[in-house]
C-alpha atoms as a PDB file:
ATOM      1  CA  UNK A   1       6.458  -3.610 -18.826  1.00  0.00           C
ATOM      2  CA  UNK A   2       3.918  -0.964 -16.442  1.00  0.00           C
ATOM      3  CA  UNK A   3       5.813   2.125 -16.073  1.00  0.00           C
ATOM      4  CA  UNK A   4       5.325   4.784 -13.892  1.00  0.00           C
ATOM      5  CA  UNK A   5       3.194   6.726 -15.989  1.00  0.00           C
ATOM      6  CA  UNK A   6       0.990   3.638 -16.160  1.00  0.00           C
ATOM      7  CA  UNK A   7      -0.144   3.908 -12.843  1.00  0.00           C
ATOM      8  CA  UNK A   8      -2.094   7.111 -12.997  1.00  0.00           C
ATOM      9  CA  UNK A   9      -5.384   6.620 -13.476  1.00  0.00           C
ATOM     10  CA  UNK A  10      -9.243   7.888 -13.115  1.00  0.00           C
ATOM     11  CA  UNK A  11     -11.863   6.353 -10.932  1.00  0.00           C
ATOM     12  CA  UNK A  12     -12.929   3.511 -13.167  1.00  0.00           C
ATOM     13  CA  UNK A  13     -16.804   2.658 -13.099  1.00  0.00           C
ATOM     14  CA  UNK A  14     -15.638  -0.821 -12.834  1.00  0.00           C
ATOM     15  CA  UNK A  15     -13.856  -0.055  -9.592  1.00  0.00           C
ATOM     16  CA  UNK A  16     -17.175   1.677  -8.392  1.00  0.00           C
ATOM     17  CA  UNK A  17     -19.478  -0.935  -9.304  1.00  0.00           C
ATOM     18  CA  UNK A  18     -17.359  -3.373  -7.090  1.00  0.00           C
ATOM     19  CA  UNK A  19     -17.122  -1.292  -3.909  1.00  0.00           C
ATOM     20  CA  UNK A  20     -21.061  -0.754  -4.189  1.00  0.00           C
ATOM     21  CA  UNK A  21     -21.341  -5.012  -3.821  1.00  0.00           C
ATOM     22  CA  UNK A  22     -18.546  -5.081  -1.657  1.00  0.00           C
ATOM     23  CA  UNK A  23     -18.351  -1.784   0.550  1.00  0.00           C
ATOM     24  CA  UNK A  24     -16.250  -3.654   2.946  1.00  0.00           C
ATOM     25  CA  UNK A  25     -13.261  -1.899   4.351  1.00  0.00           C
ATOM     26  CA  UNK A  26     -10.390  -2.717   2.381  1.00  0.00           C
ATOM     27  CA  UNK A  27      -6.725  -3.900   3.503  1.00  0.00           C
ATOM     28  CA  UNK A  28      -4.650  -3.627   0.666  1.00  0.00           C
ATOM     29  CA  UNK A  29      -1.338  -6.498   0.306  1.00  0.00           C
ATOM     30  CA  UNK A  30       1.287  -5.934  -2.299  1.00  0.00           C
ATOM     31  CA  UNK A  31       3.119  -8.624  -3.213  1.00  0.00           C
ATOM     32  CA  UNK A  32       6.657  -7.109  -4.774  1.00  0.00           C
ATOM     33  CA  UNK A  33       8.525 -10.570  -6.317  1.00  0.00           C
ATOM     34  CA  UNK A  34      12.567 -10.717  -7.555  1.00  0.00           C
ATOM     35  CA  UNK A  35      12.024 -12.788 -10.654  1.00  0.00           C
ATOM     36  CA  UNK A  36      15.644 -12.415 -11.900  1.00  0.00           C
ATOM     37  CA  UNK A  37      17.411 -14.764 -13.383  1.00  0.00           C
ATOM     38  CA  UNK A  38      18.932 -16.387  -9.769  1.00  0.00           C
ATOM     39  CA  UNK A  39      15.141 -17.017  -9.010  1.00  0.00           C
ATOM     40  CA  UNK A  40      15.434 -19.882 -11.393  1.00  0.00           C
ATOM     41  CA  UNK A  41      18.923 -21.445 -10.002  1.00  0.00           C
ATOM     42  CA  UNK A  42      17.822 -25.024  -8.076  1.00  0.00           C
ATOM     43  CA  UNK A  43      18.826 -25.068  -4.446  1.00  0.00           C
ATOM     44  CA  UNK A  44      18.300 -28.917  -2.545  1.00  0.00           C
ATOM     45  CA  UNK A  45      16.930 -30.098  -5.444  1.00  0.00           C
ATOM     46  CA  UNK A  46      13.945 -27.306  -5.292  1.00  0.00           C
ATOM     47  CA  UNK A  47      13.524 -23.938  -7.862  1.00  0.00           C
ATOM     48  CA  UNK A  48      12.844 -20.987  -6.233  1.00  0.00           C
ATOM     49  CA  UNK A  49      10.516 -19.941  -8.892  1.00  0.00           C
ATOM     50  CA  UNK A  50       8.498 -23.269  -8.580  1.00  0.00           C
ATOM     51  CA  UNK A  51       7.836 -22.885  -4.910  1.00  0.00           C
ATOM     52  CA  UNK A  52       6.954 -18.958  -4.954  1.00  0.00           C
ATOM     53  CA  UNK A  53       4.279 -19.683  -8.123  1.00  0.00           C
ATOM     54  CA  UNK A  54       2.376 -22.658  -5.688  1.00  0.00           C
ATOM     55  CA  UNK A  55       2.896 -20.435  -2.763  1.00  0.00           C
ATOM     56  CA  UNK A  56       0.644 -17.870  -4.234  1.00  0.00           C
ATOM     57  CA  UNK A  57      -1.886 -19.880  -5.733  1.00  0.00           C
ATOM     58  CA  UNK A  58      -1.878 -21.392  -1.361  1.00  0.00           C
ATOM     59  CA  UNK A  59      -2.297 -17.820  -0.260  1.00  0.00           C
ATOM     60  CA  UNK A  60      -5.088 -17.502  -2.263  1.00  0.00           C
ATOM     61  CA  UNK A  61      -6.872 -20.796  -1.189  1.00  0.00           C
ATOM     62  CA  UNK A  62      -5.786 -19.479   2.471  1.00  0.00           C
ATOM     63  CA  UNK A  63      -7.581 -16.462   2.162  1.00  0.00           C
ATOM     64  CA  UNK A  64     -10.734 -17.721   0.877  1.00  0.00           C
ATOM     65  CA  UNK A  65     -11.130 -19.972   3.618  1.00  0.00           C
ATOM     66  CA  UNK A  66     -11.589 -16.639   5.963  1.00  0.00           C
ATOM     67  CA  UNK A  67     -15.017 -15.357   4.507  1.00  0.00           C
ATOM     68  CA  UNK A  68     -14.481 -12.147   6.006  1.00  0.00           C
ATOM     69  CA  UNK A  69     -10.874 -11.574   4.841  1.00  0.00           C
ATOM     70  CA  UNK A  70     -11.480 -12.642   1.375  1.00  0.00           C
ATOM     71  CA  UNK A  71     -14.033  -9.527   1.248  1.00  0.00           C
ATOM     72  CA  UNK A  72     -11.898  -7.325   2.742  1.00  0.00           C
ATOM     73  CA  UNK A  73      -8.277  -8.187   1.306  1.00  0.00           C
ATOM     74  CA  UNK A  74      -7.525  -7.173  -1.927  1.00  0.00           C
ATOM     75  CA  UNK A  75      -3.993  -8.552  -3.392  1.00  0.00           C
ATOM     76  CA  UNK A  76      -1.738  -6.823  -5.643  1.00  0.00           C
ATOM     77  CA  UNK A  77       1.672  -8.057  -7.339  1.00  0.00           C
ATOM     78  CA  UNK A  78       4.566  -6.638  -8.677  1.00  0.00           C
ATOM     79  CA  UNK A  79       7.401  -8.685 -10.338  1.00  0.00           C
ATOM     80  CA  UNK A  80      10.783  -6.958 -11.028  1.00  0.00           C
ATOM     81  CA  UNK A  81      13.873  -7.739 -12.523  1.00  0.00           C
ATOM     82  CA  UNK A  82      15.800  -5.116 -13.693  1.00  0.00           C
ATOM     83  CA  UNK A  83      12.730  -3.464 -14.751  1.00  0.00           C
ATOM     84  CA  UNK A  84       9.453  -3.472 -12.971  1.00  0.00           C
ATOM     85  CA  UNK A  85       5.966  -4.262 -13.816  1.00  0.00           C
ATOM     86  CA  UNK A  86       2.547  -4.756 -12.094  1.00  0.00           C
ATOM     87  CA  UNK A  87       1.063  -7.913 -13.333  1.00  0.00           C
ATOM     88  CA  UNK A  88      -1.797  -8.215 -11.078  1.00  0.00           C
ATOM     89  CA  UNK A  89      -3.399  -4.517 -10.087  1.00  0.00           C
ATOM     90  CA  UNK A  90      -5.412  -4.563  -6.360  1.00  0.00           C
ATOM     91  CA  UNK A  91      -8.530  -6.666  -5.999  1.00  0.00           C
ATOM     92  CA  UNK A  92     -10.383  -8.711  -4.061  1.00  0.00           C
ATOM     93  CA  UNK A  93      -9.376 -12.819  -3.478  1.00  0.00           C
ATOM     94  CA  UNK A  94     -12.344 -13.863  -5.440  1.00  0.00           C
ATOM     95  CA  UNK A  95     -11.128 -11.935  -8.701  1.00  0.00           C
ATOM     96  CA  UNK A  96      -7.251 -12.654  -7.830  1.00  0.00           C
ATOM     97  CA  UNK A  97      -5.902 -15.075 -10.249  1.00  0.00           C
ATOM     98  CA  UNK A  98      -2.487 -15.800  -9.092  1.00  0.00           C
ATOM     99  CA  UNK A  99       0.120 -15.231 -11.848  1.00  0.00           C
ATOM    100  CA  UNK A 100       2.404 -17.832 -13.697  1.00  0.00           C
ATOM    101  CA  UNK A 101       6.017 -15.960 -12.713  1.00  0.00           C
ATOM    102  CA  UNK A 102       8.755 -17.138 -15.170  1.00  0.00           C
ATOM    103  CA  UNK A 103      12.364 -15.830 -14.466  1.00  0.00           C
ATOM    104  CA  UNK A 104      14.915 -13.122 -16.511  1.00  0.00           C
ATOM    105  CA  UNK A 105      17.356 -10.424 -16.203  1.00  0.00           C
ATOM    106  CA  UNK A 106      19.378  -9.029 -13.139  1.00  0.00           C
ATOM    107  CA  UNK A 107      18.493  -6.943 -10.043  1.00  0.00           C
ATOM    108  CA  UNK A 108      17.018  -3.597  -9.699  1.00  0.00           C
ATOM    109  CA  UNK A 109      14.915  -3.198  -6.458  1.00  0.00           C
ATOM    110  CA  UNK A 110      14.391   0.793  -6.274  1.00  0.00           C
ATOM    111  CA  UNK A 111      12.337   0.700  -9.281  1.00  0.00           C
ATOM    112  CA  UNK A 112      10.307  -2.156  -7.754  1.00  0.00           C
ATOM    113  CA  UNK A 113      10.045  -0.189  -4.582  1.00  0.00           C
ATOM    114  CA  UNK A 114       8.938   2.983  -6.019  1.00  0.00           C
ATOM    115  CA  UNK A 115       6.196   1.390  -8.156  1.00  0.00           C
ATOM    116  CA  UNK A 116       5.016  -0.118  -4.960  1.00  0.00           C
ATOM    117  CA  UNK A 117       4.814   3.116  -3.628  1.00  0.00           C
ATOM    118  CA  UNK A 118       3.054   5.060  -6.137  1.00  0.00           C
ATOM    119  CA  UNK A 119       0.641   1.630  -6.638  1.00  0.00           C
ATOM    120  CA  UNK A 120      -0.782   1.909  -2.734  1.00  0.00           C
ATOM    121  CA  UNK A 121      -1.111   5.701  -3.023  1.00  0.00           C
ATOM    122  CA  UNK A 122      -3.411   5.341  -6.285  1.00  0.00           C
ATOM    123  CA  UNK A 123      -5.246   2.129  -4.334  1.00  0.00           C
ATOM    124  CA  UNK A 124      -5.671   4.363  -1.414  1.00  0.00           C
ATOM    125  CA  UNK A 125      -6.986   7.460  -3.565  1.00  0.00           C
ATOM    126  CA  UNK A 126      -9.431   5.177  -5.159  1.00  0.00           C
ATOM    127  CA  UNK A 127     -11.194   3.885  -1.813  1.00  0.00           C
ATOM    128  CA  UNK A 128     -11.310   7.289  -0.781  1.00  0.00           C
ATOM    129  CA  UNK A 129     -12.610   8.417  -3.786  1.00  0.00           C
ATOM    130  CA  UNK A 130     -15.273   5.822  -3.752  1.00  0.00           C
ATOM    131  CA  UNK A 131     -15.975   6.152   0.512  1.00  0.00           C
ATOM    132  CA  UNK A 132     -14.406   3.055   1.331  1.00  0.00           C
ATOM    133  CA  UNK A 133     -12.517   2.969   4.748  1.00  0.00           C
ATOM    134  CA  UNK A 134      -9.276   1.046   4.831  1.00  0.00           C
ATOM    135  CA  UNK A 135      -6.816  -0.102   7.034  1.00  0.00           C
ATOM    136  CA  UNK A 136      -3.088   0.534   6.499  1.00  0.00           C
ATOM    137  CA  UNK A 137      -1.790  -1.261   3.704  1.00  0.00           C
ATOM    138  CA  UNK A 138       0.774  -3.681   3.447  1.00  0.00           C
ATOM    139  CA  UNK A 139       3.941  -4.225   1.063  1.00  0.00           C
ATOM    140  CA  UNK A 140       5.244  -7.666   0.925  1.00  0.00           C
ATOM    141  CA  UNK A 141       9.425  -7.621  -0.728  1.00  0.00           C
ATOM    142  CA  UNK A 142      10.405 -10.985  -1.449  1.00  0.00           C
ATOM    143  CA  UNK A 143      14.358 -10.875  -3.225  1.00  0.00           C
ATOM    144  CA  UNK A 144      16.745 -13.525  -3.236  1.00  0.00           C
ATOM    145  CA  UNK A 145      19.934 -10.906  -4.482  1.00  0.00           C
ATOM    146  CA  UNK A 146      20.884  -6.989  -3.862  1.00  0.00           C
ATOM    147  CA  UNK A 147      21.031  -3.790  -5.851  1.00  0.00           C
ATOM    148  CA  UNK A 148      22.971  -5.076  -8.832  1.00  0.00           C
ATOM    149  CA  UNK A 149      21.216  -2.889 -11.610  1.00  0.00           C
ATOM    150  CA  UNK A 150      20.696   0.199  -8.696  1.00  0.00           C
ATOM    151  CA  UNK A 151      22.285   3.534  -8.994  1.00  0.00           C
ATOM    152  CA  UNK A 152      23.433   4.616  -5.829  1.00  0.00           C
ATOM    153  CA  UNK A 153      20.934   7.674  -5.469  1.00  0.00           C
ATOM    154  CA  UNK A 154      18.204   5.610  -6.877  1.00  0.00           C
ATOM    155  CA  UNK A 155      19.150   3.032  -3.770  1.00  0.00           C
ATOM    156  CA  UNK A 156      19.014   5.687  -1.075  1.00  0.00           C
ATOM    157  CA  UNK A 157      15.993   7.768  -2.404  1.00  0.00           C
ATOM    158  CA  UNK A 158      13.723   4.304  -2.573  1.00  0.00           C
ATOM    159  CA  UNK A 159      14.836   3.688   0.836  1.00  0.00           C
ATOM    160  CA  UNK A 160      14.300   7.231   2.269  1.00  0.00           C
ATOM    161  CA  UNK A 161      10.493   7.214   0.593  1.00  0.00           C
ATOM    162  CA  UNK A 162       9.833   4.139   2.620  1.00  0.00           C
ATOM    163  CA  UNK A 163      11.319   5.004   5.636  1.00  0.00           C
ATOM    164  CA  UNK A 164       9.146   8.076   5.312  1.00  0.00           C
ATOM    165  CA  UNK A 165       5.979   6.378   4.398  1.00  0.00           C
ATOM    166  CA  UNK A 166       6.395   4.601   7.281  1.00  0.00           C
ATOM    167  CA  UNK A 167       7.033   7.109   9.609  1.00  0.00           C
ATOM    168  CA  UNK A 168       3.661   8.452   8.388  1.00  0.00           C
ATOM    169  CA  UNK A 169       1.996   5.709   8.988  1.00  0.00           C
ATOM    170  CA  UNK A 170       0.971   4.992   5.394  1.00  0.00           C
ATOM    171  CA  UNK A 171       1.755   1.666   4.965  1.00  0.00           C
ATOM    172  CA  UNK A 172       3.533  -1.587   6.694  1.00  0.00           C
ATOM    173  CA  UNK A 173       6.897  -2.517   4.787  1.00  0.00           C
ATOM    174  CA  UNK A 174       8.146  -6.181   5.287  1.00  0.00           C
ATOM    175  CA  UNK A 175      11.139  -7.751   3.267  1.00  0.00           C
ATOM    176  CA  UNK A 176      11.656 -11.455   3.095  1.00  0.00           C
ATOM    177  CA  UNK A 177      15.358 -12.548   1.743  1.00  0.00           C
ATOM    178  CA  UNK A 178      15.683 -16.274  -0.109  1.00  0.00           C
ATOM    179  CA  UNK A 179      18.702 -17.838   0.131  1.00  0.00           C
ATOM    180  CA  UNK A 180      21.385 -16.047  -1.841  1.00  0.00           C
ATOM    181  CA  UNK A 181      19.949 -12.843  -0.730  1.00  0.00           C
ATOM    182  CA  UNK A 182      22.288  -9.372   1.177  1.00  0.00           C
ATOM    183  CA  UNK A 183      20.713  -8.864   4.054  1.00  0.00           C
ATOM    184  CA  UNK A 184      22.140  -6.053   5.079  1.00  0.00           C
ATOM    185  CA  UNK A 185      20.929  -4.374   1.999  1.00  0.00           C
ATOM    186  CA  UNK A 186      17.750  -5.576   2.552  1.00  0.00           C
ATOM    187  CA  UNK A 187      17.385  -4.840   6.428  1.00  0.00           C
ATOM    188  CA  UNK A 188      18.517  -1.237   5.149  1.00  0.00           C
ATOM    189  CA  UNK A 189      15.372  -0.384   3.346  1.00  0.00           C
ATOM    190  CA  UNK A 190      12.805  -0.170   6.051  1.00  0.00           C
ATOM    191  CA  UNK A 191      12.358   0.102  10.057  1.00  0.00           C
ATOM    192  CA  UNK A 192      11.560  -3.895  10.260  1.00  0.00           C
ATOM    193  CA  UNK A 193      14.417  -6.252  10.410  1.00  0.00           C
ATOM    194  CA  UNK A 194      14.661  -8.050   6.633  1.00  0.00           C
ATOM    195  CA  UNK A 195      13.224 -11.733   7.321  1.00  0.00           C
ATOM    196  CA  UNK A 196      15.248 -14.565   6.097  1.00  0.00           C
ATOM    197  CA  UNK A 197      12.889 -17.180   4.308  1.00  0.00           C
ATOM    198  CA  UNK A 198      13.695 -20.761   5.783  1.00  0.00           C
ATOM    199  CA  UNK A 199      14.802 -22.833   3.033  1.00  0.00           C
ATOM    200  CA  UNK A 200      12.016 -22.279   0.268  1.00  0.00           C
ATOM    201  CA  UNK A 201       9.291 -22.347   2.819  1.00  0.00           C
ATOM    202  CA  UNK A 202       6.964 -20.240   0.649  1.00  0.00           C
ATOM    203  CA  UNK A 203       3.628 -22.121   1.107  1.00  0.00           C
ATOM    204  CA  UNK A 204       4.286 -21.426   5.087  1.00  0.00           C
ATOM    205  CA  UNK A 205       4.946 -17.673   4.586  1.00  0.00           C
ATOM    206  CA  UNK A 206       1.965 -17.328   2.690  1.00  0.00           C
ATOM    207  CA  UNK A 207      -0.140 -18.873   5.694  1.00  0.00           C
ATOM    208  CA  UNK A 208       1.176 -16.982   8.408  1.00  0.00           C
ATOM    209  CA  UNK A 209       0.993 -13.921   5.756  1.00  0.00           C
ATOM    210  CA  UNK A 210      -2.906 -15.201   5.556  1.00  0.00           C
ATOM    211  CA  UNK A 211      -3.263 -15.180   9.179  1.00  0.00           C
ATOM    212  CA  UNK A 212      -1.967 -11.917   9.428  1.00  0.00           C
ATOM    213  CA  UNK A 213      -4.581 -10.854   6.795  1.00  0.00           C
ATOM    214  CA  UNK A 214      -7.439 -12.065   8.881  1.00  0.00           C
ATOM    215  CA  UNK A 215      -5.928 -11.106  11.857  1.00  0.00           C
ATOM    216  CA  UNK A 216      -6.091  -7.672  10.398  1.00  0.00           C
ATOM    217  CA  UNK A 217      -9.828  -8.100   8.713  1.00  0.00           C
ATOM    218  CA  UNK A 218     -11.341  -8.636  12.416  1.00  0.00           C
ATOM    219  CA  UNK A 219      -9.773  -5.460  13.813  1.00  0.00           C
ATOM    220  CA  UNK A 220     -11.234  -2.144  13.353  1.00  0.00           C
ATOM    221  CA  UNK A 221      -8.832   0.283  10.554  1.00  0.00           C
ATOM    222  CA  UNK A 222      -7.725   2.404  13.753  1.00  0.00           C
ATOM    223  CA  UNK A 223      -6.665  -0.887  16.065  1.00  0.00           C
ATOM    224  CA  UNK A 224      -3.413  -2.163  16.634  1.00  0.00           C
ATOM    225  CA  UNK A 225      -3.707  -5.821  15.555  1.00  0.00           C
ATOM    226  CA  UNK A 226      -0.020  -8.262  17.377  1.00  0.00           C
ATOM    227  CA  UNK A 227       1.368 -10.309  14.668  1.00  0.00           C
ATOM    228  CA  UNK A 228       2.621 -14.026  15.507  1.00  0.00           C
ATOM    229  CA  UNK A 229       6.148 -14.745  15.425  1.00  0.00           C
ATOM    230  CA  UNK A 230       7.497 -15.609  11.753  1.00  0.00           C
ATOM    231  CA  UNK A 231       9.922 -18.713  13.422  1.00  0.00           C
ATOM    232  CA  UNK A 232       7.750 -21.317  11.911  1.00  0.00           C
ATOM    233  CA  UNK A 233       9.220 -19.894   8.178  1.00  0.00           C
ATOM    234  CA  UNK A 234      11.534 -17.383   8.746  1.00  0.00           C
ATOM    235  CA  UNK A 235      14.977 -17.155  10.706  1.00  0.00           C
ATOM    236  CA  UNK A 236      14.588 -14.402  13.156  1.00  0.00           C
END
């Protein structure tokens, strides 16, 4: 499992040798995925698990079809449990290989929300550090249970730091409940209402997630870009 320490890094001359090909402003979008063990529990004949794994490898395809989001979206994913780990660090469509998620364990979200946290700041330092404009990022929370494995202060400090980020204007926060999921711990953590995933409608959250990618690739980084309504996949 990536720790926190894990995530502080140099300027790699990988990293520069890509933005000199691609100097495209960058919109980074985390993916942050509950793959506990209730992931993996069938619901109408469908696995959770199943669905969220084909949805990813659609966003992907989605994303490529939009020549000028696929240069300037760069994907990220973390997958928690009771611990956390980043499985696929920040980078471009054309390099993101979208991972095979198998489920385990209980429920800690804090630690997944903190990673994400400290993950965009280091992805924002880097474009910076290599002149690369970028428009605020996104972080994508998709659970299907609550705060089983959180400590109380844990809860309410992950919650505070993203309340504050976006107060600052540092990022976009969205949470996306599956069935099974507390929504009133999840509308807690940030200043958007916690979505609440149709069904398993994964491969149609991922296309309006898409859309809202390109959407956000025409604009310039300084424009407000209006979002579409979610009611096609979410209840709202």
């Amino acid at each position: 499992m990536v720790g926190q320490n894990d995530l502080s890094q140099s300027p790699s001359l990988e990293d520069s040798v890509i933005f000199a090909d691609n100097p495209e402003p960058r919109c980074a979008c985390l993916l942050v995925l509950d793959v506990s063990n209730s992931m993996g529990f069938e619901r109408n004949g469908e696995i959770p698990i199943r669905q969220l794994n084909d949805g990813l490898k659609f966003f992907k395809s989605c994303i490529e079809d939009d020549t000028l989001a696929s240069l300037r979206t760069e994907i990220g994913v973390i997958a928690f449990n009771h611990e956390a780990s980043v499985i696929h660090d920040f980078t471009t469509v054309d390099r993101f290989d979208p991972p095979m998620l198998e489920v385990s364990g209980g429920t800690r979200i804090s630690g997944a929300i903190e990673m994400a946290l400290d993950l965009v700041e280091q992805r924002k330092q880097t474009y910076r550090d290599n002149g690369i404009t970028y428009y605020r990022p996104w972080v994508w929370l998709i659970c299907d249970g609550y705060p089983e494995h959180d400590t109380a202060t844990d809860w309410e400090n992950a919650k505070a730091r993203v309340k504050q980020a976006e107060n600052d204007r540092q990022l976009a926060f969205f949470t996306v409940g599956v069935e099974g999921a507390d929504l009133t711990e999840l509308d807690s953590i940030g200043s958007r209402q916690a979505l609440k995933l149709q069904g398993l409608n994964f491969r149609e959250m991922f296309q309006w997630l898409s859309a809202s990618m390109s959407s956000v690739s025409q604009s310039q980084p300084s424009d407000a870009v209006s979002l579409s309504s979610p009611a096609g996949w979410a209840e709202v």
